[in-house]
PDB file of N, CA and C in Angstrom:
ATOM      1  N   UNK A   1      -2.248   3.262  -5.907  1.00  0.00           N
ATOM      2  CA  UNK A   1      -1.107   3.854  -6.618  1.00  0.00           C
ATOM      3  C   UNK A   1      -0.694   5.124  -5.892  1.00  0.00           C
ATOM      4  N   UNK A   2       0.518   4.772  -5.654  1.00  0.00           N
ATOM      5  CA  UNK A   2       0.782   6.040  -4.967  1.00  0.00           C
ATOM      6  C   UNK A   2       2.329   6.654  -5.376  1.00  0.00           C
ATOM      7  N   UNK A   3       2.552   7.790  -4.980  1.00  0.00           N
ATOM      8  CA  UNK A   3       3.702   8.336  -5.513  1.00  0.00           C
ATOM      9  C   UNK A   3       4.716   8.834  -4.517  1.00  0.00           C
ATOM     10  N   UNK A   4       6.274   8.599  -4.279  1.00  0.00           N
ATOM     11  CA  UNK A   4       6.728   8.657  -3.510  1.00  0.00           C
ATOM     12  C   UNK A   4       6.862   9.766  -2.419  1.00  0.00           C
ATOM     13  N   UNK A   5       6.155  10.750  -2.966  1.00  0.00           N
ATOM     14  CA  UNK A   5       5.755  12.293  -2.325  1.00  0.00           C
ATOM     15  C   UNK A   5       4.306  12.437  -2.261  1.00  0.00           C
ATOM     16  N   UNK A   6       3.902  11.209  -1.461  1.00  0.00           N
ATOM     17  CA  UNK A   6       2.168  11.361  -1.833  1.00  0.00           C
ATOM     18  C   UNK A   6       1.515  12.108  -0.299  1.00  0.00           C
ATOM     19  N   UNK A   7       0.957  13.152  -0.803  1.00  0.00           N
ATOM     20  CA  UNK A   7       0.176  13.972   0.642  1.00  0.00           C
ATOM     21  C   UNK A   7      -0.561  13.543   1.085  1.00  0.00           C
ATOM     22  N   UNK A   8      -0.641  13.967   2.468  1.00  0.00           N
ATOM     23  CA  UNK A   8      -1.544  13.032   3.519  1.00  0.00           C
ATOM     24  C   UNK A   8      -2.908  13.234   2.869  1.00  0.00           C
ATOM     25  N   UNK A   9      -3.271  14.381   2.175  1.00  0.00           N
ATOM     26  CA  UNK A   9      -4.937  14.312   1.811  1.00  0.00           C
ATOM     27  C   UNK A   9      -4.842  13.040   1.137  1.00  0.00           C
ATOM     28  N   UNK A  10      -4.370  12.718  -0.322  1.00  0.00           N
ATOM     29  CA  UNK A  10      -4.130  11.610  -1.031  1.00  0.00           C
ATOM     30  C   UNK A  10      -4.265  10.508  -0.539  1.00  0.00           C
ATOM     31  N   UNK A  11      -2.963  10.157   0.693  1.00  0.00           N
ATOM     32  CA  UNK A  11      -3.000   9.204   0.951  1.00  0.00           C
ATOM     33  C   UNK A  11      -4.285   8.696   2.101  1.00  0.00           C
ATOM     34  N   UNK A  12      -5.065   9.750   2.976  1.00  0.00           N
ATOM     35  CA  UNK A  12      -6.366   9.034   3.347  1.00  0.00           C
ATOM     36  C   UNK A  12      -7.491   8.728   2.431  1.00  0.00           C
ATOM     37  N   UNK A  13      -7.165   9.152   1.125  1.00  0.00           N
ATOM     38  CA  UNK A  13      -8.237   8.909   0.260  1.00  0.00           C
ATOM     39  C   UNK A  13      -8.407   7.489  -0.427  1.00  0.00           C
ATOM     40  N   UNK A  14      -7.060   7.389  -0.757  1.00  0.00           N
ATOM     41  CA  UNK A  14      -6.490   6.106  -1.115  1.00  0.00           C
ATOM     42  C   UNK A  14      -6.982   5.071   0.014  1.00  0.00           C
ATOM     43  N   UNK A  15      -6.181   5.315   1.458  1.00  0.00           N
ATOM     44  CA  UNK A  15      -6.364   4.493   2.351  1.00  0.00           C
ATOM     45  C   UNK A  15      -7.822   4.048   2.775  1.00  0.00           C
ATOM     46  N   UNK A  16      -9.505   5.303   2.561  1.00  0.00           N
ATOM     47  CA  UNK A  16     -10.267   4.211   2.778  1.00  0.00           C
ATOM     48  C   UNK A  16     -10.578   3.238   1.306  1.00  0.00           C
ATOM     49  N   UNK A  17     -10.294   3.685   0.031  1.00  0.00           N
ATOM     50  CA  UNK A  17     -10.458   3.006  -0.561  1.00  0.00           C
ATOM     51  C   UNK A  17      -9.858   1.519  -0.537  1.00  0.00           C
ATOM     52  N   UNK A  18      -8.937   1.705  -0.041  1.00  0.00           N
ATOM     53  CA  UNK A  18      -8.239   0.140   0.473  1.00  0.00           C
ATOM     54  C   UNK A  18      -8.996  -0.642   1.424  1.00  0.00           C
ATOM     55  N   UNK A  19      -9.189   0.433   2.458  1.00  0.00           N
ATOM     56  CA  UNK A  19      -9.982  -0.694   3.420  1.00  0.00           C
ATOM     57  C   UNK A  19     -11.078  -0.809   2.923  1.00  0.00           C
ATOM     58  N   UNK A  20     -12.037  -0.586   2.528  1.00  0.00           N
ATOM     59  CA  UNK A  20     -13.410  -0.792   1.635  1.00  0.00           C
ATOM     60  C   UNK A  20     -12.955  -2.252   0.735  1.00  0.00           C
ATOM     61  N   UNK A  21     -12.150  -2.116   0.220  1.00  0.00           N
ATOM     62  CA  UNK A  21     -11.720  -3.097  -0.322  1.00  0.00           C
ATOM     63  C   UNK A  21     -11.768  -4.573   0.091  1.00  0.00           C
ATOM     64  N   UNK A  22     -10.841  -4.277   1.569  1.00  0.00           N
ATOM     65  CA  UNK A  22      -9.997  -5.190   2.454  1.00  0.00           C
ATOM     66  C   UNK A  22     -11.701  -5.563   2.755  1.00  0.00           C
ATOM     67  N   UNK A  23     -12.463  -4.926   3.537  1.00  0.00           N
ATOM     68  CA  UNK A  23     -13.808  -5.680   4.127  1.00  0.00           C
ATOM     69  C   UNK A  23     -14.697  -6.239   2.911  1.00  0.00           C
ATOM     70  N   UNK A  24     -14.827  -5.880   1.881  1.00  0.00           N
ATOM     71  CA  UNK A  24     -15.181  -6.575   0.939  1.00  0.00           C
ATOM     72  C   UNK A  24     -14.992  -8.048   0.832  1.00  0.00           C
ATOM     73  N   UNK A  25     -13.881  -8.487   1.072  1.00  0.00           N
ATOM     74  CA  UNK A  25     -13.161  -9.485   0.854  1.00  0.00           C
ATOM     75  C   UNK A  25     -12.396  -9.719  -0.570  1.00  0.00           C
ATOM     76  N   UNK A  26     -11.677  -8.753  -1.493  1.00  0.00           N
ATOM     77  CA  UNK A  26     -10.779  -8.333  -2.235  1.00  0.00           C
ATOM     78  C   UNK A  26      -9.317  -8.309  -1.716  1.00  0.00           C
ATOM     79  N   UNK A  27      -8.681  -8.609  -2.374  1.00  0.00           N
ATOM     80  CA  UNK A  27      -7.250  -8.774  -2.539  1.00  0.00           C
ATOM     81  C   UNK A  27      -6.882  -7.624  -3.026  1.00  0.00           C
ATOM     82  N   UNK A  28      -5.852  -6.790  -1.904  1.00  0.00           N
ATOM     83  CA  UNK A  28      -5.228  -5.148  -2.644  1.00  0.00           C
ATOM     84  C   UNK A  28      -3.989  -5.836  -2.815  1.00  0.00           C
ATOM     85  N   UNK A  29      -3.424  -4.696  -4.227  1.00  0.00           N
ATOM     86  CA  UNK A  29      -2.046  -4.631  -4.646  1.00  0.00           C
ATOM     87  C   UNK A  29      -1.921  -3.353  -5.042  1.00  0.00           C
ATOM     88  N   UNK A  30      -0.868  -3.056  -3.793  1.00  0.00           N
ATOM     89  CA  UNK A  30      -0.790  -1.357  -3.779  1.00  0.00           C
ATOM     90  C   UNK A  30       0.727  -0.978  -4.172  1.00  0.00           C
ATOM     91  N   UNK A  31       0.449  -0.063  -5.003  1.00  0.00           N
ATOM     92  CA  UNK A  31       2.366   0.190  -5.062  1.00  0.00           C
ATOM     93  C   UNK A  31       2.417   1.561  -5.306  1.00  0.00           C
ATOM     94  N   UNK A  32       3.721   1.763  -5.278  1.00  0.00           N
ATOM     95  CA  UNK A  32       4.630   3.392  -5.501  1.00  0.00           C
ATOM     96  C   UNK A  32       5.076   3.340  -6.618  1.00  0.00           C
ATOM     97  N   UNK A  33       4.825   4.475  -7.396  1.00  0.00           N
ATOM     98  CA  UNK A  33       5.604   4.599  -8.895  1.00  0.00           C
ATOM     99  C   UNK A  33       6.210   5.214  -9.065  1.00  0.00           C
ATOM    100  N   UNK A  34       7.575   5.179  -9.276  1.00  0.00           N
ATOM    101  CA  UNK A  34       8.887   6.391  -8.789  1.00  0.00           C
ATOM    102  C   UNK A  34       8.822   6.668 -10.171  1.00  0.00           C
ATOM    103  N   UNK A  35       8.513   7.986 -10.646  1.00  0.00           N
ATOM    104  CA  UNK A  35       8.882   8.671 -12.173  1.00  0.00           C
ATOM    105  C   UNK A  35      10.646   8.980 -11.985  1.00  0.00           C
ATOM    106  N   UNK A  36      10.552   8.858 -13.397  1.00  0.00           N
ATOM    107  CA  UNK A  36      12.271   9.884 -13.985  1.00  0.00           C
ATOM    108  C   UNK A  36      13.280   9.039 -12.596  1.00  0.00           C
ATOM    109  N   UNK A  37      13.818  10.334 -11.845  1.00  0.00           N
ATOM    110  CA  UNK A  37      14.981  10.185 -11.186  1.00  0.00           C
ATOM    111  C   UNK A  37      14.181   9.938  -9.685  1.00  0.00           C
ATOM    112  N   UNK A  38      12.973  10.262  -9.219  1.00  0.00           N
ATOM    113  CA  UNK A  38      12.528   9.764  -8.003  1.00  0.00           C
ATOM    114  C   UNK A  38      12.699   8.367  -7.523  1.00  0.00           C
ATOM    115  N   UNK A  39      13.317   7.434  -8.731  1.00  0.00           N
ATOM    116  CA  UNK A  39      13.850   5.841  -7.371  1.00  0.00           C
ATOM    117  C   UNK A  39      14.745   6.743  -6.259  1.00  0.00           C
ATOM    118  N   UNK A  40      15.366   7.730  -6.246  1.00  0.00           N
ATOM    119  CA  UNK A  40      16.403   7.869  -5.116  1.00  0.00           C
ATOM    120  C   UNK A  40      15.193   8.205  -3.921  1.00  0.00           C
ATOM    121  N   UNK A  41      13.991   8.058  -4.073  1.00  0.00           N
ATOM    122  CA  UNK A  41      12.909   7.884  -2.921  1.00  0.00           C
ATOM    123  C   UNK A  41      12.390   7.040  -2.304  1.00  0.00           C
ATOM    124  N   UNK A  42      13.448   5.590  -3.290  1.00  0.00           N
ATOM    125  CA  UNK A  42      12.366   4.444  -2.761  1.00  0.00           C
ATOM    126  C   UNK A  42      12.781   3.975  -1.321  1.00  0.00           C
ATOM    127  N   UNK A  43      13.476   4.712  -0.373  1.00  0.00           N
ATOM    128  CA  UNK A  43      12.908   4.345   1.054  1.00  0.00           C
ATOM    129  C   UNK A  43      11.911   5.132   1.425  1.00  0.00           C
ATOM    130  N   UNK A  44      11.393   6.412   1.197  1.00  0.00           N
ATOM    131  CA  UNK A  44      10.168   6.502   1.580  1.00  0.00           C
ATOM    132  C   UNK A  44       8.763   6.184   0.956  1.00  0.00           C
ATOM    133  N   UNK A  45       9.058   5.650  -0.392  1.00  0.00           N
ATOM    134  CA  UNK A  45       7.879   4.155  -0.966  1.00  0.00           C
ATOM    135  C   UNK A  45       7.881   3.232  -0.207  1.00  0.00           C
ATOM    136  N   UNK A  46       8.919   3.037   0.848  1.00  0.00           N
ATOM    137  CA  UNK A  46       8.609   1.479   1.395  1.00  0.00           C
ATOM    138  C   UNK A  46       7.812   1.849   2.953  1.00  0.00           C
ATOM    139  N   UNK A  47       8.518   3.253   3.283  1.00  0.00           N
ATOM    140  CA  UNK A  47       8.123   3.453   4.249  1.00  0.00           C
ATOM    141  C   UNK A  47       6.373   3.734   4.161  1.00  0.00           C
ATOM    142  N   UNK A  48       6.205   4.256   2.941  1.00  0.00           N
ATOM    143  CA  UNK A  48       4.630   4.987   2.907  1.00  0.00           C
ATOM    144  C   UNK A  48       3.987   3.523   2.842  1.00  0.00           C
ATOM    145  N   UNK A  49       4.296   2.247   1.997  1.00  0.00           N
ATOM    146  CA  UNK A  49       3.704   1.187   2.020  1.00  0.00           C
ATOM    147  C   UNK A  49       3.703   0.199   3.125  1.00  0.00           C
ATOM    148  N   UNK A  50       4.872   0.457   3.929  1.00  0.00           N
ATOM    149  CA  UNK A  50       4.387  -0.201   5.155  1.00  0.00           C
ATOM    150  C   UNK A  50       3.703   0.686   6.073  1.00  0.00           C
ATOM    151  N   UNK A  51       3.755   2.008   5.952  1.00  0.00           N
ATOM    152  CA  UNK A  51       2.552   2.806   7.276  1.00  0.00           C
ATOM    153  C   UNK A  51       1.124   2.074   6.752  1.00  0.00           C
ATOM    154  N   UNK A  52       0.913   1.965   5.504  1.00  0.00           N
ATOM    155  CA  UNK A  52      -0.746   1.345   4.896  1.00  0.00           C
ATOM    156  C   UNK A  52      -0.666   0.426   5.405  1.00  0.00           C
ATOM    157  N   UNK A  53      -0.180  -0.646   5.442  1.00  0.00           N
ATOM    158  CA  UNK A  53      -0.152  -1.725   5.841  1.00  0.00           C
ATOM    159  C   UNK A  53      -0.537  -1.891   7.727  1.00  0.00           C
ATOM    160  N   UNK A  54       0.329  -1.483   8.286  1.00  0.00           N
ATOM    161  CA  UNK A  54       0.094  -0.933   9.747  1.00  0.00           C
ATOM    162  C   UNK A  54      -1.360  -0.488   9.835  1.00  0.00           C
ATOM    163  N   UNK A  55      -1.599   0.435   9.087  1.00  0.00           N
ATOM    164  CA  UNK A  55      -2.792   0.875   9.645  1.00  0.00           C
ATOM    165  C   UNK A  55      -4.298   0.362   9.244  1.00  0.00           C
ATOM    166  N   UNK A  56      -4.203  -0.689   7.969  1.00  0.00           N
ATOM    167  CA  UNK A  56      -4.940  -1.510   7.547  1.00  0.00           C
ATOM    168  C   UNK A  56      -5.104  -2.935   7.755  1.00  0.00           C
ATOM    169  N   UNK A  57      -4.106  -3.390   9.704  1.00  0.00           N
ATOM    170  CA  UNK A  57      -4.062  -4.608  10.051  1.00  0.00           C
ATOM    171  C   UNK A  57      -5.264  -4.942  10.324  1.00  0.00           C
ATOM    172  N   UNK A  58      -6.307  -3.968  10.598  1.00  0.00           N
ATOM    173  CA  UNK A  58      -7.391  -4.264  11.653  1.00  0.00           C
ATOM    174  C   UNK A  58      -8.377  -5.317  10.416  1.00  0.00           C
ATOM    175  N   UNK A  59      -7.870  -5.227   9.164  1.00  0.00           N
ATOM    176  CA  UNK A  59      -9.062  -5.493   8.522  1.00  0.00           C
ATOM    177  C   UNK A  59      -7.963  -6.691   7.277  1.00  0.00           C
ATOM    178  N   UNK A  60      -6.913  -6.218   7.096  1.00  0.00           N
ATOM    179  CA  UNK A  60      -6.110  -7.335   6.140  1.00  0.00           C
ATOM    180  C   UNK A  60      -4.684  -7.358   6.444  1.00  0.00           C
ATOM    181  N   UNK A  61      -4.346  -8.626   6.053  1.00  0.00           N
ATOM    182  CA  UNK A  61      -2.425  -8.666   6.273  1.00  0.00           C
ATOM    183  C   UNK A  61      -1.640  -8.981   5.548  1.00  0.00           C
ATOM    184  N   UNK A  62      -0.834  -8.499   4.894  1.00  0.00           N
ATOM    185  CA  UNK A  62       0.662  -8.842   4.258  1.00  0.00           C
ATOM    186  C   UNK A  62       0.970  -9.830   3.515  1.00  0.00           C
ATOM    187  N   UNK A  63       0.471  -9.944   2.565  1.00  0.00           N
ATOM    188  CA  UNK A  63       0.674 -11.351   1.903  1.00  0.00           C
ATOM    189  C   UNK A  63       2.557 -10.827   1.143  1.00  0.00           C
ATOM    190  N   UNK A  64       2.917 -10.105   0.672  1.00  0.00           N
ATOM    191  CA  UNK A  64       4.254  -9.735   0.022  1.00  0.00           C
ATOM    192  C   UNK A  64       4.696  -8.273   0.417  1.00  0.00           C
ATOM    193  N   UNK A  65       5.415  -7.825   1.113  1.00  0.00           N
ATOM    194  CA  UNK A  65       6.314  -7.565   1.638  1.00  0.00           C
ATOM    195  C   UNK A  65       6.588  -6.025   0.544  1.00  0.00           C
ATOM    196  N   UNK A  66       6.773  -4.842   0.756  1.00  0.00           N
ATOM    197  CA  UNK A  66       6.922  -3.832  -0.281  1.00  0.00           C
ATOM    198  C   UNK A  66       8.724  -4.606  -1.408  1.00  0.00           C
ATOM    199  N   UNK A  67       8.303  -4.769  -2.545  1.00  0.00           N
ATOM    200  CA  UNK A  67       9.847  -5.069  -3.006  1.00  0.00           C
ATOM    201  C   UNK A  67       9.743  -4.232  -4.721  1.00  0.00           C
ATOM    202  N   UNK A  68      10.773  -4.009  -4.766  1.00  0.00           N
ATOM    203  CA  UNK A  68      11.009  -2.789  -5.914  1.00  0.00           C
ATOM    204  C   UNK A  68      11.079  -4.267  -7.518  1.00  0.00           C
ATOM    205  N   UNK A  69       9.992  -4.033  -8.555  1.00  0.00           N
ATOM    206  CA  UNK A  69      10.294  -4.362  -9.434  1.00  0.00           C
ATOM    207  C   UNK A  69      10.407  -3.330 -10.398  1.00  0.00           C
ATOM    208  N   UNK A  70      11.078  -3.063 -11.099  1.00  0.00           N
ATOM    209  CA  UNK A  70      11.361  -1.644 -12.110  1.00  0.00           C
ATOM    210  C   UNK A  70      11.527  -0.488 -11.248  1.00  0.00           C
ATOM    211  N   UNK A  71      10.421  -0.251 -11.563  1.00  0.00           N
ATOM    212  CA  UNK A  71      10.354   1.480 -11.093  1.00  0.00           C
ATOM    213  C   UNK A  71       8.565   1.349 -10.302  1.00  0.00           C
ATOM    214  N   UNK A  72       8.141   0.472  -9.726  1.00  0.00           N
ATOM    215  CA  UNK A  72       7.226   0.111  -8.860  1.00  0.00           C
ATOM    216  C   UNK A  72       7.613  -0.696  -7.678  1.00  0.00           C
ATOM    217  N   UNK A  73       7.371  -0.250  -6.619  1.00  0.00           N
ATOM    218  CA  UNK A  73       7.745  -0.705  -5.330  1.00  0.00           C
ATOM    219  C   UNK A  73       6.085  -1.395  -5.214  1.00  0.00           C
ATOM    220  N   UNK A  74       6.262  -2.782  -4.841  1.00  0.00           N
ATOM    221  CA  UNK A  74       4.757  -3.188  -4.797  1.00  0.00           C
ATOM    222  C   UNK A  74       4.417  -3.989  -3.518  1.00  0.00           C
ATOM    223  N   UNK A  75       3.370  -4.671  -3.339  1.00  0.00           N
ATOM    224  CA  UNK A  75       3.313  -4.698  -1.755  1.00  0.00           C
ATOM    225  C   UNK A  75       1.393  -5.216  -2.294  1.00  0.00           C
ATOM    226  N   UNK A  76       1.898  -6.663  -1.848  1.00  0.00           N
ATOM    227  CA  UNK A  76       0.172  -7.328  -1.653  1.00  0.00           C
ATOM    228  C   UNK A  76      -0.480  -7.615  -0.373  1.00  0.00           C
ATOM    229  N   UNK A  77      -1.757  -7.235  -0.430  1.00  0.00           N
ATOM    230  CA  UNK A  77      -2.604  -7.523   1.078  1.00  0.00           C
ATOM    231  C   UNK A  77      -3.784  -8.753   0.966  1.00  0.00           C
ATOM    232  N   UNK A  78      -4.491  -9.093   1.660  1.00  0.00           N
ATOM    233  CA  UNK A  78      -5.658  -9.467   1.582  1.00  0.00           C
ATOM    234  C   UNK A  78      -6.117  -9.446   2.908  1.00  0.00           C
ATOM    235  N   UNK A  79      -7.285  -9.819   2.600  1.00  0.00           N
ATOM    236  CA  UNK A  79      -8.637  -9.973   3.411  1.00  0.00           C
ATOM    237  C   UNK A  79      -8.262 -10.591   4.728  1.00  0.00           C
ATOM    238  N   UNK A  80      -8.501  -9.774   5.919  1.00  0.00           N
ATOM    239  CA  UNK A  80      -8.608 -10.627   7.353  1.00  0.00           C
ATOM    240  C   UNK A  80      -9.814 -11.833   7.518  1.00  0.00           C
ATOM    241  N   UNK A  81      -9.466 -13.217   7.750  1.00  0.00           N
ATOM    242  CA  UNK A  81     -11.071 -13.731   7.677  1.00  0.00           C
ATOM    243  C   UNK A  81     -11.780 -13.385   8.599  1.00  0.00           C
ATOM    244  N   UNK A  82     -12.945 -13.348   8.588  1.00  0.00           N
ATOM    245  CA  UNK A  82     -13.938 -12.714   9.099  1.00  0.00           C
ATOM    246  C   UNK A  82     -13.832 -13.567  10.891  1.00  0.00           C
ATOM    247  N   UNK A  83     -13.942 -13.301  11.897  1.00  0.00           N
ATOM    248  CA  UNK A  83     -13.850 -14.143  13.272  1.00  0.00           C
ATOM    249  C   UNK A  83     -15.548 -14.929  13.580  1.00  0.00           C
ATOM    250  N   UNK A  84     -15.184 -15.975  13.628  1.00  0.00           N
ATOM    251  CA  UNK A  84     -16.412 -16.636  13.800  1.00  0.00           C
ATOM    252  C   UNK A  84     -16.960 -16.736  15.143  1.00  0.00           C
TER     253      UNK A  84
END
């Protein structure tokens, strides 16, 4: 969960919790929650959800795409399979 003004401390905190996740073999569903009048941010919700994404290829990929339902910009990952 993240917020469309989310600070880099935040967002590496978030981010290993994702990848912890991702090597687990868990399915993330990460999104932006624009309060009040902050939708006029949701290009940088899409942007902050695709930098996670980018930087969490090494371990999972893209199952849905960041897309705005309400007032949540959401965006599903999963698990890289493991290389045999």
């Amino acid at each position: 969960l993240f917020g469309p003004q989310t600070d880099d401390h935040d967002y590496e905190f978030k981010k290993k919790h994702a990848e912890k996740f991702l090597e687990e073999g868990s399915k993330l569903k990460t999104y932006v929650f624009f309060k009040g009048r902050s939708i006029i941010f949701k290009d940088q919700g899409e942007i902050l959800l695709l930098k996670l994404a980018q930087e969490l290829e090494h371990v999972g990929k893209v199952d849905q795409l960041p897309k705005l339902e309400g007032k949540r910009m959401i965006m599903m990952m999963s698990p890289k399979k493991p290389a045999k």
